[in-house]
PDB file of N, CA and C in Angstrom:
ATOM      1  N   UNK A   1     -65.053  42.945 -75.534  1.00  0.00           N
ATOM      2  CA  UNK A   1     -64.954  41.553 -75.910  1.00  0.00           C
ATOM      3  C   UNK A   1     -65.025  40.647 -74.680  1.00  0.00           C
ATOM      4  N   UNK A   2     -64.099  40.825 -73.759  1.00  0.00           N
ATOM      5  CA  UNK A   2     -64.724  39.810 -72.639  1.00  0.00           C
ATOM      6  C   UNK A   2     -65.761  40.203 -71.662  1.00  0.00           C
ATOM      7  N   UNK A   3     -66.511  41.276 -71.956  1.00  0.00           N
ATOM      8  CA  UNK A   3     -67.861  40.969 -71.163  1.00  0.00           C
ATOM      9  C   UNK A   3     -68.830  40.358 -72.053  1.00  0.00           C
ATOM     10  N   UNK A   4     -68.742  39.825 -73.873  1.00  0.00           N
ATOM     11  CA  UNK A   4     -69.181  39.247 -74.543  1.00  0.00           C
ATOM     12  C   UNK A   4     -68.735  38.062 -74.565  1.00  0.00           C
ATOM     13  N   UNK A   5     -67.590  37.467 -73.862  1.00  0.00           N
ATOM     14  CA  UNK A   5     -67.421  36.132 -73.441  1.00  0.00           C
ATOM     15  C   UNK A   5     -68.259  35.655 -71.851  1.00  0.00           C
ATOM     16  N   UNK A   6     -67.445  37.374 -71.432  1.00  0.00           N
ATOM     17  CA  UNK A   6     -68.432  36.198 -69.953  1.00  0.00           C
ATOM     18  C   UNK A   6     -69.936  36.162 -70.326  1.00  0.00           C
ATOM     19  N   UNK A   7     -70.534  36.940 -71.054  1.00  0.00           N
ATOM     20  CA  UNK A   7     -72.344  36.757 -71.450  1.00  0.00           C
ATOM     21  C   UNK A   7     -72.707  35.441 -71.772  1.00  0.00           C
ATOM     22  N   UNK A   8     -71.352  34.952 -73.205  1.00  0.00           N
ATOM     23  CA  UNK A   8     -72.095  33.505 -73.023  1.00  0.00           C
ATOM     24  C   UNK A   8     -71.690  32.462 -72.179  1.00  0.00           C
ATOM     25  N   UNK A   9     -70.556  32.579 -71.596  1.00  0.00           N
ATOM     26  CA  UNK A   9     -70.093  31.535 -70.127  1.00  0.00           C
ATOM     27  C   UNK A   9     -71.231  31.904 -69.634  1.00  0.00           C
ATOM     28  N   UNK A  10     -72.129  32.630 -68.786  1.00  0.00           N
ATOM     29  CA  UNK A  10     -73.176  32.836 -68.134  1.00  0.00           C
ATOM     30  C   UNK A  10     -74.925  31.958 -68.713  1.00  0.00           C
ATOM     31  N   UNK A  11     -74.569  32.178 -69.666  1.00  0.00           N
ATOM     32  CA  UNK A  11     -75.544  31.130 -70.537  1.00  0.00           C
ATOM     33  C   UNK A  11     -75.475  29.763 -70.569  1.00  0.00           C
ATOM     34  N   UNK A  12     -74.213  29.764 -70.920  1.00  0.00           N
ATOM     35  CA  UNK A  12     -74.653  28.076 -70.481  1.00  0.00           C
ATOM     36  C   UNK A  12     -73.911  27.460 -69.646  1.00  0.00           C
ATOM     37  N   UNK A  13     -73.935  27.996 -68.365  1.00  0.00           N
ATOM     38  CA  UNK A  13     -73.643  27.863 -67.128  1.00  0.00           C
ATOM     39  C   UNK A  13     -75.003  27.557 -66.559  1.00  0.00           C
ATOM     40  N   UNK A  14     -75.834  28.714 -67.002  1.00  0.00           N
ATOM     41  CA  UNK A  14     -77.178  28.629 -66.304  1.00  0.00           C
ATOM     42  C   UNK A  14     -78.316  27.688 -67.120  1.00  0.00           C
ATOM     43  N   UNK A  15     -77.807  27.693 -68.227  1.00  0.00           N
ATOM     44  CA  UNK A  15     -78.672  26.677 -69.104  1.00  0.00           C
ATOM     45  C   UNK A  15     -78.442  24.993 -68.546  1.00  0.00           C
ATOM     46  N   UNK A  16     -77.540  25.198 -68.164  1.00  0.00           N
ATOM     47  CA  UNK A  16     -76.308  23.500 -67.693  1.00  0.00           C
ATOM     48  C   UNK A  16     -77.660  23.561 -66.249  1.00  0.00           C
ATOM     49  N   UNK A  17     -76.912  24.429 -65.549  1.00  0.00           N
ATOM     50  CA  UNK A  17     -77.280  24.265 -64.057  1.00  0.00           C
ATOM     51  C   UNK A  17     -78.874  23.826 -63.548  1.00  0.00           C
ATOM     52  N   UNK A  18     -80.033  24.877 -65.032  1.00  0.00           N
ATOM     53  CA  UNK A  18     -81.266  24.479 -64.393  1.00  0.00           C
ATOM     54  C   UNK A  18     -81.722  23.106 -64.946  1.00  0.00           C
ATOM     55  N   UNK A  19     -80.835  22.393 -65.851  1.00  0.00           N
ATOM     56  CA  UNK A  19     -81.150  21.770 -66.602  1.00  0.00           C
ATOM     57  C   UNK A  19     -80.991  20.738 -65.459  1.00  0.00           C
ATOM     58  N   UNK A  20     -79.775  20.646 -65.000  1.00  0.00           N
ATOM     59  CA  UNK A  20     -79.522  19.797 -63.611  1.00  0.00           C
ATOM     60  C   UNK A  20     -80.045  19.697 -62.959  1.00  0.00           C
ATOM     61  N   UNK A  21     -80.548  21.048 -61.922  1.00  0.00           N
ATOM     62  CA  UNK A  21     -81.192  21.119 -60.851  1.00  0.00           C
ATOM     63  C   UNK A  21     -82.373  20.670 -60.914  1.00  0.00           C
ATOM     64  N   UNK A  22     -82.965  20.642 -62.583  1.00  0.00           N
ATOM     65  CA  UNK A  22     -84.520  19.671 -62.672  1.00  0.00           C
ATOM     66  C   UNK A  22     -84.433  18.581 -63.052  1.00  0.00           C
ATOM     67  N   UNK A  23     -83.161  17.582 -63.186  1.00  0.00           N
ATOM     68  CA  UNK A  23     -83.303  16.159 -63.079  1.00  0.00           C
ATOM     69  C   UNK A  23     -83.635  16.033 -64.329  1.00  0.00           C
ATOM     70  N   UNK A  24     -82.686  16.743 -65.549  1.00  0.00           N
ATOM     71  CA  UNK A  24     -83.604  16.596 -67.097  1.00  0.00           C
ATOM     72  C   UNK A  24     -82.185  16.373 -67.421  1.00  0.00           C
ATOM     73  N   UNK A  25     -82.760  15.686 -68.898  1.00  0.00           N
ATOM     74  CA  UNK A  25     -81.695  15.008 -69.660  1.00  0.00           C
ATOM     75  C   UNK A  25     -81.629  16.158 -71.035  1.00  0.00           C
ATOM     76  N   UNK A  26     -80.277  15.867 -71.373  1.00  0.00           N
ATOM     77  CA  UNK A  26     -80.044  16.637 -72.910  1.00  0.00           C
ATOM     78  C   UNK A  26     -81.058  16.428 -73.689  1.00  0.00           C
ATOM     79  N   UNK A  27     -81.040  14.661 -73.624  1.00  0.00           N
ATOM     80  CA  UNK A  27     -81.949  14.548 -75.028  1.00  0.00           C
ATOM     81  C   UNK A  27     -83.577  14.818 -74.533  1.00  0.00           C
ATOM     82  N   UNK A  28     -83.866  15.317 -73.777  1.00  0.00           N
ATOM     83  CA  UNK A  28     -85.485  15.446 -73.397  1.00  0.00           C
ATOM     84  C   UNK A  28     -85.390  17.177 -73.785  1.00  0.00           C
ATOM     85  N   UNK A  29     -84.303  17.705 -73.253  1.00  0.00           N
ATOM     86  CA  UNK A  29     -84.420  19.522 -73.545  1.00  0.00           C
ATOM     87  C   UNK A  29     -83.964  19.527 -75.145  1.00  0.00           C
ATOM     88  N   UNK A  30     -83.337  18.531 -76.100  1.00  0.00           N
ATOM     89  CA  UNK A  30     -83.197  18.595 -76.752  1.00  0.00           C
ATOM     90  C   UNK A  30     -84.524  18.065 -77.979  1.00  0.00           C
ATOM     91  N   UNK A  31     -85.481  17.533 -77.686  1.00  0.00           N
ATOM     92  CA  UNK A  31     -86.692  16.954 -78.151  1.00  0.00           C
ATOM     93  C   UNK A  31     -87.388  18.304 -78.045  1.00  0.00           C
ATOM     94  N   UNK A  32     -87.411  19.058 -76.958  1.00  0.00           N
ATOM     95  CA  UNK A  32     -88.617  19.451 -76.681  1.00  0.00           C
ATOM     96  C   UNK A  32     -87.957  20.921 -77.867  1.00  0.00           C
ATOM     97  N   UNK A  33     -86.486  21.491 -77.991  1.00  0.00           N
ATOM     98  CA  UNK A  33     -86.354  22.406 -78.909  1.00  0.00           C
ATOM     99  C   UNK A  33     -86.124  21.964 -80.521  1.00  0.00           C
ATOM    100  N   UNK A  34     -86.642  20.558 -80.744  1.00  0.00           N
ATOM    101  CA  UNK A  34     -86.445  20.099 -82.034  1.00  0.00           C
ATOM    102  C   UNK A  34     -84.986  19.910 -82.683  1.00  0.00           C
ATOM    103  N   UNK A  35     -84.097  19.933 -82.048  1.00  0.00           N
ATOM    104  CA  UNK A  35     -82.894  19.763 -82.356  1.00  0.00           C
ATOM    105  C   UNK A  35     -82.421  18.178 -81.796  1.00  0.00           C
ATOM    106  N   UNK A  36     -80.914  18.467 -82.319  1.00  0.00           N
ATOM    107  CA  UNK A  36     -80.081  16.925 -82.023  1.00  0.00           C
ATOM    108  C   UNK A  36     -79.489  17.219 -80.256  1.00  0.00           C
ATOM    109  N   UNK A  37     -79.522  16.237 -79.537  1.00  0.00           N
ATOM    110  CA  UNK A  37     -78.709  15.886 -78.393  1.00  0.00           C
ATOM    111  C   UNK A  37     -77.801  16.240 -78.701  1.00  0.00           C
ATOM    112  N   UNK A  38     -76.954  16.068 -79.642  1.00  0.00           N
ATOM    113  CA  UNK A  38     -75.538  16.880 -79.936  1.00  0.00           C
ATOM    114  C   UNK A  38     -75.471  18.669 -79.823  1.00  0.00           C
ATOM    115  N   UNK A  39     -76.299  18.729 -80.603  1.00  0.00           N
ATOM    116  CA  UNK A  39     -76.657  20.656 -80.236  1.00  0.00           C
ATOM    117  C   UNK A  39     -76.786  21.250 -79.476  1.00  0.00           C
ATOM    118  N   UNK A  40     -77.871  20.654 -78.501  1.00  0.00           N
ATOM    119  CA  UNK A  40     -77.965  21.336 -77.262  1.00  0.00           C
ATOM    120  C   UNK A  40     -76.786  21.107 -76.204  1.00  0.00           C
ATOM    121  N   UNK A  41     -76.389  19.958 -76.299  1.00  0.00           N
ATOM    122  CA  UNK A  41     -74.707  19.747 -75.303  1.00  0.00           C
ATOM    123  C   UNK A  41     -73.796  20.788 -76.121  1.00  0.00           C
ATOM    124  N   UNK A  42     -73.865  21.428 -77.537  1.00  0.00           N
ATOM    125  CA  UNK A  42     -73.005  22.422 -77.869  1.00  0.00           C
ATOM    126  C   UNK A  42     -73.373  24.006 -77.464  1.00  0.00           C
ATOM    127  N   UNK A  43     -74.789  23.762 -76.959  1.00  0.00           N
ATOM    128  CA  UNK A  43     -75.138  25.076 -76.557  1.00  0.00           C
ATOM    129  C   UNK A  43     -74.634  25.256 -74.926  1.00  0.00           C
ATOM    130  N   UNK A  44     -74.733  24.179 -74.492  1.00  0.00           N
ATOM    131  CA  UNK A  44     -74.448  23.721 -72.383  1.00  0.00           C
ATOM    132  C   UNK A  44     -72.669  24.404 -72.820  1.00  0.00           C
ATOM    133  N   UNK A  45     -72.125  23.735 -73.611  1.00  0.00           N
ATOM    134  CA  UNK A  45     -70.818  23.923 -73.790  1.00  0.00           C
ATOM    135  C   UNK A  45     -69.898  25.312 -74.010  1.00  0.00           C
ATOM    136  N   UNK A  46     -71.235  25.842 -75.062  1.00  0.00           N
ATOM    137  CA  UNK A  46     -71.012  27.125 -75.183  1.00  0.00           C
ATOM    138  C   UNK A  46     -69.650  26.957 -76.783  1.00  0.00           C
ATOM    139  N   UNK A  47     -69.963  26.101 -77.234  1.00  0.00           N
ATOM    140  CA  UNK A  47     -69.833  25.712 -78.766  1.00  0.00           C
ATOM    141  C   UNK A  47     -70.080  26.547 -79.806  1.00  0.00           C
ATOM    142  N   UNK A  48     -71.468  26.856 -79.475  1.00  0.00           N
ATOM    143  CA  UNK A  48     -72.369  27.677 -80.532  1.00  0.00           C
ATOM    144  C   UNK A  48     -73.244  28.508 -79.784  1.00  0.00           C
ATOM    145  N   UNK A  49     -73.659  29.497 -80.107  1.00  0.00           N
ATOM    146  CA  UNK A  49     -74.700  31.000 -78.913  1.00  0.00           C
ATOM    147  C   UNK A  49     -76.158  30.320 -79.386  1.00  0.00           C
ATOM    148  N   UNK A  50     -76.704  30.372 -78.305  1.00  0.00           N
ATOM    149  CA  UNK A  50     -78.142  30.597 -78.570  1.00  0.00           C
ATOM    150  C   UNK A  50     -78.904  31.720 -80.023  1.00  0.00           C
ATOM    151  N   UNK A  51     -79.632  31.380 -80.073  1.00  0.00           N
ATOM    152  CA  UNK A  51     -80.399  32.386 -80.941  1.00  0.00           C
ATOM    153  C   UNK A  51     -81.482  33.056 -80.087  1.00  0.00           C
ATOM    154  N   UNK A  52     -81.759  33.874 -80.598  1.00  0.00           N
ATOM    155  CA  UNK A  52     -83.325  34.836 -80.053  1.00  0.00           C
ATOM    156  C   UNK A  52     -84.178  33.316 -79.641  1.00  0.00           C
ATOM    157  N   UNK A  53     -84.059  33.004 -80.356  1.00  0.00           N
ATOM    158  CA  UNK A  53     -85.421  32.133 -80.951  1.00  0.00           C
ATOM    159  C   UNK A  53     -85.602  30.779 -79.588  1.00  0.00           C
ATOM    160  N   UNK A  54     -84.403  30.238 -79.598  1.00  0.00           N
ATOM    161  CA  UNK A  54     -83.961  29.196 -78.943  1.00  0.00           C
ATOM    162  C   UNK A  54     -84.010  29.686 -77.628  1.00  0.00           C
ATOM    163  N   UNK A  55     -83.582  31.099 -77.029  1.00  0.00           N
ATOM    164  CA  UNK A  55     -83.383  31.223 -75.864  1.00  0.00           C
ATOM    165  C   UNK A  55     -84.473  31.565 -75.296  1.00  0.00           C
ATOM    166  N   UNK A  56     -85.486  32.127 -76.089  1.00  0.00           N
ATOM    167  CA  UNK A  56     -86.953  32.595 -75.585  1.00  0.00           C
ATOM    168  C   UNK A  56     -87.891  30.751 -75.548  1.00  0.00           C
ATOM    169  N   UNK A  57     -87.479  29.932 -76.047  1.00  0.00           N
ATOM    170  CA  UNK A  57     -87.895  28.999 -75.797  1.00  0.00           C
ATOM    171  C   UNK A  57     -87.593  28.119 -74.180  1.00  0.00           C
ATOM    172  N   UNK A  58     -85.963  28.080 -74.193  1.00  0.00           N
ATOM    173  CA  UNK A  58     -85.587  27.738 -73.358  1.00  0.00           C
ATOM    174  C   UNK A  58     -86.212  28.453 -72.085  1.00  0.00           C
ATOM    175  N   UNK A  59     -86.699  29.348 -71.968  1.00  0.00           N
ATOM    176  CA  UNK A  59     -86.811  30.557 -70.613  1.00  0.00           C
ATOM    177  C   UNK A  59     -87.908  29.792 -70.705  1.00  0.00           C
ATOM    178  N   UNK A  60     -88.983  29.802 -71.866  1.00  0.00           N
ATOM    179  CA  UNK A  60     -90.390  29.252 -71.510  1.00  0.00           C
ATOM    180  C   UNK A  60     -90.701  27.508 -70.804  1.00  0.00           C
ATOM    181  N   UNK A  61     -89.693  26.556 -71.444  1.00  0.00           N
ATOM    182  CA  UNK A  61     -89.300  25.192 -70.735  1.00  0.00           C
ATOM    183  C   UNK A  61     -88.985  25.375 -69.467  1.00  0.00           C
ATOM    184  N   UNK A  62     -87.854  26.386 -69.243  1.00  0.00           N
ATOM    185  CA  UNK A  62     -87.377  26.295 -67.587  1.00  0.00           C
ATOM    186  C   UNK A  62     -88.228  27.200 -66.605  1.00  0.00           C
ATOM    187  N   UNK A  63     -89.246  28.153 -67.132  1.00  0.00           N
ATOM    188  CA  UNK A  63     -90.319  28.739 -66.474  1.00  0.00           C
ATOM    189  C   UNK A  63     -89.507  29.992 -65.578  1.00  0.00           C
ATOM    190  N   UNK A  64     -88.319  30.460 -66.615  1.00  0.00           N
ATOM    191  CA  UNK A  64     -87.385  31.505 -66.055  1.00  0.00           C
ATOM    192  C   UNK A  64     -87.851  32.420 -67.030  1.00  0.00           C
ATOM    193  N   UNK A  65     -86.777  33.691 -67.412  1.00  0.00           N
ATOM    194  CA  UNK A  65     -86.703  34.955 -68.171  1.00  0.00           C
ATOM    195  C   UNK A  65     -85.525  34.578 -69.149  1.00  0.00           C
ATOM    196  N   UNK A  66     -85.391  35.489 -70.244  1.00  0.00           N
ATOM    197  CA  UNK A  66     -84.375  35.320 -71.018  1.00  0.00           C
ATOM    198  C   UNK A  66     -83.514  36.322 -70.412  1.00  0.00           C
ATOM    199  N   UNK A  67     -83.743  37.066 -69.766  1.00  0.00           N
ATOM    200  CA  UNK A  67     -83.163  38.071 -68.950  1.00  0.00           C
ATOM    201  C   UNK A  67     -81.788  37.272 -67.677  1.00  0.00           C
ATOM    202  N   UNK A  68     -82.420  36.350 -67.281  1.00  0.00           N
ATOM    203  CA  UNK A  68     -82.164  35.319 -66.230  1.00  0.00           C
ATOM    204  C   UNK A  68     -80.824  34.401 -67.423  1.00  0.00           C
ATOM    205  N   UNK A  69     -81.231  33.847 -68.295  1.00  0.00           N
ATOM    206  CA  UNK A  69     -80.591  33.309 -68.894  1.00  0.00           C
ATOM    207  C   UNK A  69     -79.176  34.115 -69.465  1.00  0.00           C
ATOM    208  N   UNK A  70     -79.310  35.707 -69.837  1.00  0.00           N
ATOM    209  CA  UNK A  70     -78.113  36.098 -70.028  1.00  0.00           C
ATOM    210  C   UNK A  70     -77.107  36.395 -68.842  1.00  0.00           C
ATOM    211  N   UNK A  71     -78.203  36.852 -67.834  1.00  0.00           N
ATOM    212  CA  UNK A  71     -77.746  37.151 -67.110  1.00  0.00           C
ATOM    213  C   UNK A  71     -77.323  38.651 -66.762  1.00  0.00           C
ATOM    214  N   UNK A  72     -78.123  38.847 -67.092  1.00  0.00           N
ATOM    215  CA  UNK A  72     -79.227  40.154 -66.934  1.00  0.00           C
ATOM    216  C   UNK A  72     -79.875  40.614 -65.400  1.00  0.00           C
ATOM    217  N   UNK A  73     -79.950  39.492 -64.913  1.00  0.00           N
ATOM    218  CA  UNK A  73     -80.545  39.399 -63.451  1.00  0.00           C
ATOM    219  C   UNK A  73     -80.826  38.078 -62.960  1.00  0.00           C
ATOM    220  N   UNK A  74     -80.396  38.240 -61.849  1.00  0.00           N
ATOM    221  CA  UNK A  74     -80.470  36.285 -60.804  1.00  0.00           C
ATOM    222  C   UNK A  74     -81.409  36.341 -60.607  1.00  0.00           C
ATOM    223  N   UNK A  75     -82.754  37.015 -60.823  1.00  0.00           N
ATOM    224  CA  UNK A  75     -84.202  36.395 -60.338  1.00  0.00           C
ATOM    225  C   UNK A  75     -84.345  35.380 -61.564  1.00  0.00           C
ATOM    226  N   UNK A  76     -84.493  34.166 -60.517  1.00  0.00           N
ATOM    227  CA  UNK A  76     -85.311  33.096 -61.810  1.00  0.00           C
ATOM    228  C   UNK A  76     -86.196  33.211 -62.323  1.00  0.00           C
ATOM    229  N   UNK A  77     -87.354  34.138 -61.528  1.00  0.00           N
ATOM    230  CA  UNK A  77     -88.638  33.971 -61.647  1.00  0.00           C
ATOM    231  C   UNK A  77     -89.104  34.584 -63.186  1.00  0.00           C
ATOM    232  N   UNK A  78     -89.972  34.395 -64.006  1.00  0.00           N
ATOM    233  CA  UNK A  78     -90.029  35.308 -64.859  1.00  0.00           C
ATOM    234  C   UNK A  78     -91.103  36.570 -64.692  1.00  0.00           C
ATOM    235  N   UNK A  79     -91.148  37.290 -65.600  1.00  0.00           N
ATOM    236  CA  UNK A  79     -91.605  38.114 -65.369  1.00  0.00           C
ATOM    237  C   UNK A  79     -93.068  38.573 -65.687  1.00  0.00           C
ATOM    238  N   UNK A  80     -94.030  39.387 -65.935  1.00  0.00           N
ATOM    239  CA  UNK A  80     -95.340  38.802 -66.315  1.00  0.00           C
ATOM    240  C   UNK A  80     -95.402  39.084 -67.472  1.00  0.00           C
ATOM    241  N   UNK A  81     -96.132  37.827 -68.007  1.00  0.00           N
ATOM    242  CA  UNK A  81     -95.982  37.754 -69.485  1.00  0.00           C
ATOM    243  C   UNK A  81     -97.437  38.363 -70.252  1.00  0.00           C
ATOM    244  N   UNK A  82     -97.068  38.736 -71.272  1.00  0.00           N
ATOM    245  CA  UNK A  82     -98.628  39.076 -72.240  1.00  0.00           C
ATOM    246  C   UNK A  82     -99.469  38.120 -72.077  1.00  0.00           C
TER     247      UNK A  82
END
């Protein structure tokens, strides 16, 4: 159980951080996954878990891995894709 807490502290720690480090707003990462500004600050928060769906999106916006996002591995870079 708490290496299934720290998994999602790690998520949106790193979801928060690149979101920062690129000078982007909630509601612009929140446009671009079709959701409310409220949602995605519940995902930064760690409110509610990502889905498959959402987090393979997010990796593709921040030009990281979903791997990166669990935290799975600190390379940002992603990996080569199909």
């Amino acid at each position: 159980m708490a290496y299934c807490n720290r998994v999602i502290e790690m998520v949106f720690e790193r979801i928060r951080n690149l979101r920062e480090d690129s000078d982007i707003k909630q509601r612009q990462v929140a446009e671009y996954l079709s959701i409310s500004q409220n949602t995605y600050s519940q995902y930064e928060t760690g409110t509610i878990a990502l889905s498959a769906e959402t987090a393979i999106k997010l990796a593709q916006f921040y030009g990281t891995s979903v791997d990166y996002l669990l935290g799975l591995t600190d390379e940002k870079a992603p990996y080569k894709r199909r």
